[in-house]
C-alpha atoms as a PDB file:
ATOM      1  CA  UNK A   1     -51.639  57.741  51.086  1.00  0.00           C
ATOM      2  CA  UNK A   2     -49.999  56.857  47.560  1.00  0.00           C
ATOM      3  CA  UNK A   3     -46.435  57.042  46.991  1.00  0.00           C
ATOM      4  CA  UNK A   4     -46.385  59.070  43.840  1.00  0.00           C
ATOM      5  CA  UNK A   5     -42.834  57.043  42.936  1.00  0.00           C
ATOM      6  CA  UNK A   6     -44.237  53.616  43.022  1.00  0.00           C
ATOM      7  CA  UNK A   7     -47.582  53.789  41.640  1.00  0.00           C
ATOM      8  CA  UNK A   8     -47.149  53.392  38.143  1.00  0.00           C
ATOM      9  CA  UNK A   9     -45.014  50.501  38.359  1.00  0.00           C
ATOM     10  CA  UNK A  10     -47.685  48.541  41.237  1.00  0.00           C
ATOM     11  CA  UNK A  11     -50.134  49.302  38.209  1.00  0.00           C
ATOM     12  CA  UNK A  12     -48.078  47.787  35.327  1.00  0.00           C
ATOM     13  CA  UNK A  13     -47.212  44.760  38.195  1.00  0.00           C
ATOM     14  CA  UNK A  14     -51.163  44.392  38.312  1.00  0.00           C
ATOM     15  CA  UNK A  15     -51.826  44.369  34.694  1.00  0.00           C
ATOM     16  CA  UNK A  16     -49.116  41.803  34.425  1.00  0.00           C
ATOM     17  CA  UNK A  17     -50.438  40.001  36.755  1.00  0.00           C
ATOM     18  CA  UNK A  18     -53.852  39.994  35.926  1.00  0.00           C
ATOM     19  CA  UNK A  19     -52.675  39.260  32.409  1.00  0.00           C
ATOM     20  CA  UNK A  20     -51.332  35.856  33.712  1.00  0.00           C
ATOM     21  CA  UNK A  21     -53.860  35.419  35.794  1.00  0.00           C
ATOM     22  CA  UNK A  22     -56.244  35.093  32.702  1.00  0.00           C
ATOM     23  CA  UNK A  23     -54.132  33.441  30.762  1.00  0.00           C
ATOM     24  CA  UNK A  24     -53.747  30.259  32.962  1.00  0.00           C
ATOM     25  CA  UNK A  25     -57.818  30.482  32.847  1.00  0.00           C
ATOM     26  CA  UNK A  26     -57.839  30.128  29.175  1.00  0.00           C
ATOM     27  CA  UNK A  27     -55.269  27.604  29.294  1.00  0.00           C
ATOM     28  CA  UNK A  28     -57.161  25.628  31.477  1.00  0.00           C
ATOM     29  CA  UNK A  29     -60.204  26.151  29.219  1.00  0.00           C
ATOM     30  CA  UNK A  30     -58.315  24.342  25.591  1.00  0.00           C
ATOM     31  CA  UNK A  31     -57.241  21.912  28.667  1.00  0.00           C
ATOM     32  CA  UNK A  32     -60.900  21.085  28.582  1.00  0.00           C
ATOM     33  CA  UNK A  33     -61.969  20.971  25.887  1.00  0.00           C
ATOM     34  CA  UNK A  34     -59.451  18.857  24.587  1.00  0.00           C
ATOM     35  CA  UNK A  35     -60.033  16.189  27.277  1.00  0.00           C
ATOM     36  CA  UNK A  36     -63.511  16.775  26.598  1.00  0.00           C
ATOM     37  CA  UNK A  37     -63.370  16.139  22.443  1.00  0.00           C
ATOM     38  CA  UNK A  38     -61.093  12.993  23.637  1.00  0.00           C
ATOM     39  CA  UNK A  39     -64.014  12.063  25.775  1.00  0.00           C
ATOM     40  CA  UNK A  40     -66.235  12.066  22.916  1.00  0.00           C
ATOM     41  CA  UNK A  41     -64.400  10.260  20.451  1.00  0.00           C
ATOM     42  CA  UNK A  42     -64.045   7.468  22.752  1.00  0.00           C
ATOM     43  CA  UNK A  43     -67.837   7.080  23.339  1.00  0.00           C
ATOM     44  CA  UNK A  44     -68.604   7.077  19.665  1.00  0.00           C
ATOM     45  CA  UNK A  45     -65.831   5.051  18.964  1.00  0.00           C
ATOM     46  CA  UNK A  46     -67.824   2.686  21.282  1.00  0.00           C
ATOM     47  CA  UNK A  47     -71.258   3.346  20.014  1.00  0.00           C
ATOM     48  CA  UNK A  48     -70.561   2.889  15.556  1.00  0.00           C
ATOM     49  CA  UNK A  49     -69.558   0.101  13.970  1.00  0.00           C
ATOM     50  CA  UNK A  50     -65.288  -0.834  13.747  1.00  0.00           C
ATOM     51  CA  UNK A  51     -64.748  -1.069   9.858  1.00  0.00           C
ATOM     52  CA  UNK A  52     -61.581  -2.724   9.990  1.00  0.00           C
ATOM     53  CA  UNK A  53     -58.899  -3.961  12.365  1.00  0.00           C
ATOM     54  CA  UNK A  54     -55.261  -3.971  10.663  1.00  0.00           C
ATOM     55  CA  UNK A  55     -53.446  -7.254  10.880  1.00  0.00           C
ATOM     56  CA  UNK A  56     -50.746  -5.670  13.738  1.00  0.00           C
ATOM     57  CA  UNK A  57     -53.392  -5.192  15.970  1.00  0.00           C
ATOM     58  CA  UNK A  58     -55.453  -8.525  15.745  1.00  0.00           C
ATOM     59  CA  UNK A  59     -51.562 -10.299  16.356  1.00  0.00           C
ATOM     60  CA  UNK A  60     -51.041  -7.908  19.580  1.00  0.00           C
ATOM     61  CA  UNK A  61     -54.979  -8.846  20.445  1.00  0.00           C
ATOM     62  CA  UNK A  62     -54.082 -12.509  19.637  1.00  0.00           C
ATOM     63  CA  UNK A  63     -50.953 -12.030  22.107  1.00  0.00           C
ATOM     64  CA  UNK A  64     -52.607 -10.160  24.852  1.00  0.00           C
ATOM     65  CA  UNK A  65     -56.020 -12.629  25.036  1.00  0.00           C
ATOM     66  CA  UNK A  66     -53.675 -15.792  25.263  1.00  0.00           C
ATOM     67  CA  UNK A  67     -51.537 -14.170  28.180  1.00  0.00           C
ATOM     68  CA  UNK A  68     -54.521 -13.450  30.372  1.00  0.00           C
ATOM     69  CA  UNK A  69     -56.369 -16.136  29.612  1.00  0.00           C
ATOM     70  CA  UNK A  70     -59.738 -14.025  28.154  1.00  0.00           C
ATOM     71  CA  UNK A  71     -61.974 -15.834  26.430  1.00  0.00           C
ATOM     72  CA  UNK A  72     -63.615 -14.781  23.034  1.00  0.00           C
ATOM     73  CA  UNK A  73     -67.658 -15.547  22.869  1.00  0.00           C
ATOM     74  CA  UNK A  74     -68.440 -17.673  19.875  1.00  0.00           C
ATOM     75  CA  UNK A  75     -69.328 -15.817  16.936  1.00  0.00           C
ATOM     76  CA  UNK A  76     -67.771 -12.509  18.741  1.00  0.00           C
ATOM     77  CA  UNK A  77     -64.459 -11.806  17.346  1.00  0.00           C
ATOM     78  CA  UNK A  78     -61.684  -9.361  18.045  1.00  0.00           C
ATOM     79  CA  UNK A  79     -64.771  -6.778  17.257  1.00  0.00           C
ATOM     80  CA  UNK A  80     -65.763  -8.042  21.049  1.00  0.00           C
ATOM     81  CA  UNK A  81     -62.316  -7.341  22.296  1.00  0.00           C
ATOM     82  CA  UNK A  82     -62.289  -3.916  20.826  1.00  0.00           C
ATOM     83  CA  UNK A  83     -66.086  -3.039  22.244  1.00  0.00           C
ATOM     84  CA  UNK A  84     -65.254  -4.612  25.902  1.00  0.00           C
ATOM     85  CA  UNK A  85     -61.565  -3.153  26.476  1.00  0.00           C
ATOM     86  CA  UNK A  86     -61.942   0.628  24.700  1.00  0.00           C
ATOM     87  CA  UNK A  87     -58.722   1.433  26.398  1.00  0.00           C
ATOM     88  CA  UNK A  88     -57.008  -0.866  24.689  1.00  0.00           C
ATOM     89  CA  UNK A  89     -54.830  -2.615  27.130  1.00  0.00           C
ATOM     90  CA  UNK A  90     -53.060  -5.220  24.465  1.00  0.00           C
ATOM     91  CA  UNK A  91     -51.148  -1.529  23.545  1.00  0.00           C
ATOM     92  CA  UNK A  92     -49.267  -1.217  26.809  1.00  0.00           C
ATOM     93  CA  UNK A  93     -46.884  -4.402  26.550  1.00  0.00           C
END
């Protein structure tokens, strides 16, 4: 049996709340698809060539290699830094 006093307002609470309901869901869906374009940029960072490091960043590469004691391949360069360690760890100090 309805209560003829409370059921418009249980039907605006469900709208509401369906309304946030879907909401969070497309929230959560940008939420991907950021992480997701993130994702991808990363892996072709990885795959194309690096055109150019700036001179800040091969100073904090020079830094970070001597403090843990990682050793460049002859011939390599800080291109083989940048290709090995695509999180860039030299960043964090």
């Amino acid at each position: 049996m309805k209560n003829p006093l409370t059921f418009r307002v249980e039907s605006s609470l469900g709208a509401v709340f369906i309304s946030m309901l879907s909401l969070f869901f497309i929230g959560l869906i940008f939420i991907f698809m950021k992480n997701l374009e993130s994702d991808i940029d990363i892996m072709s960072a990885n795959d194309g060539p690096i055109k150019s490091i700036s001179r800040a960043d091969i100073l904090r590469i020079k830094r970070w290699t001597d403090q843990n004691n990682i050793d460049i391949p002859e011939g390599e360069g800080y291109r083989y830094i940048l290709r090995k360690y695509p999180d860039k760890p030299w960043l964090e100090e």
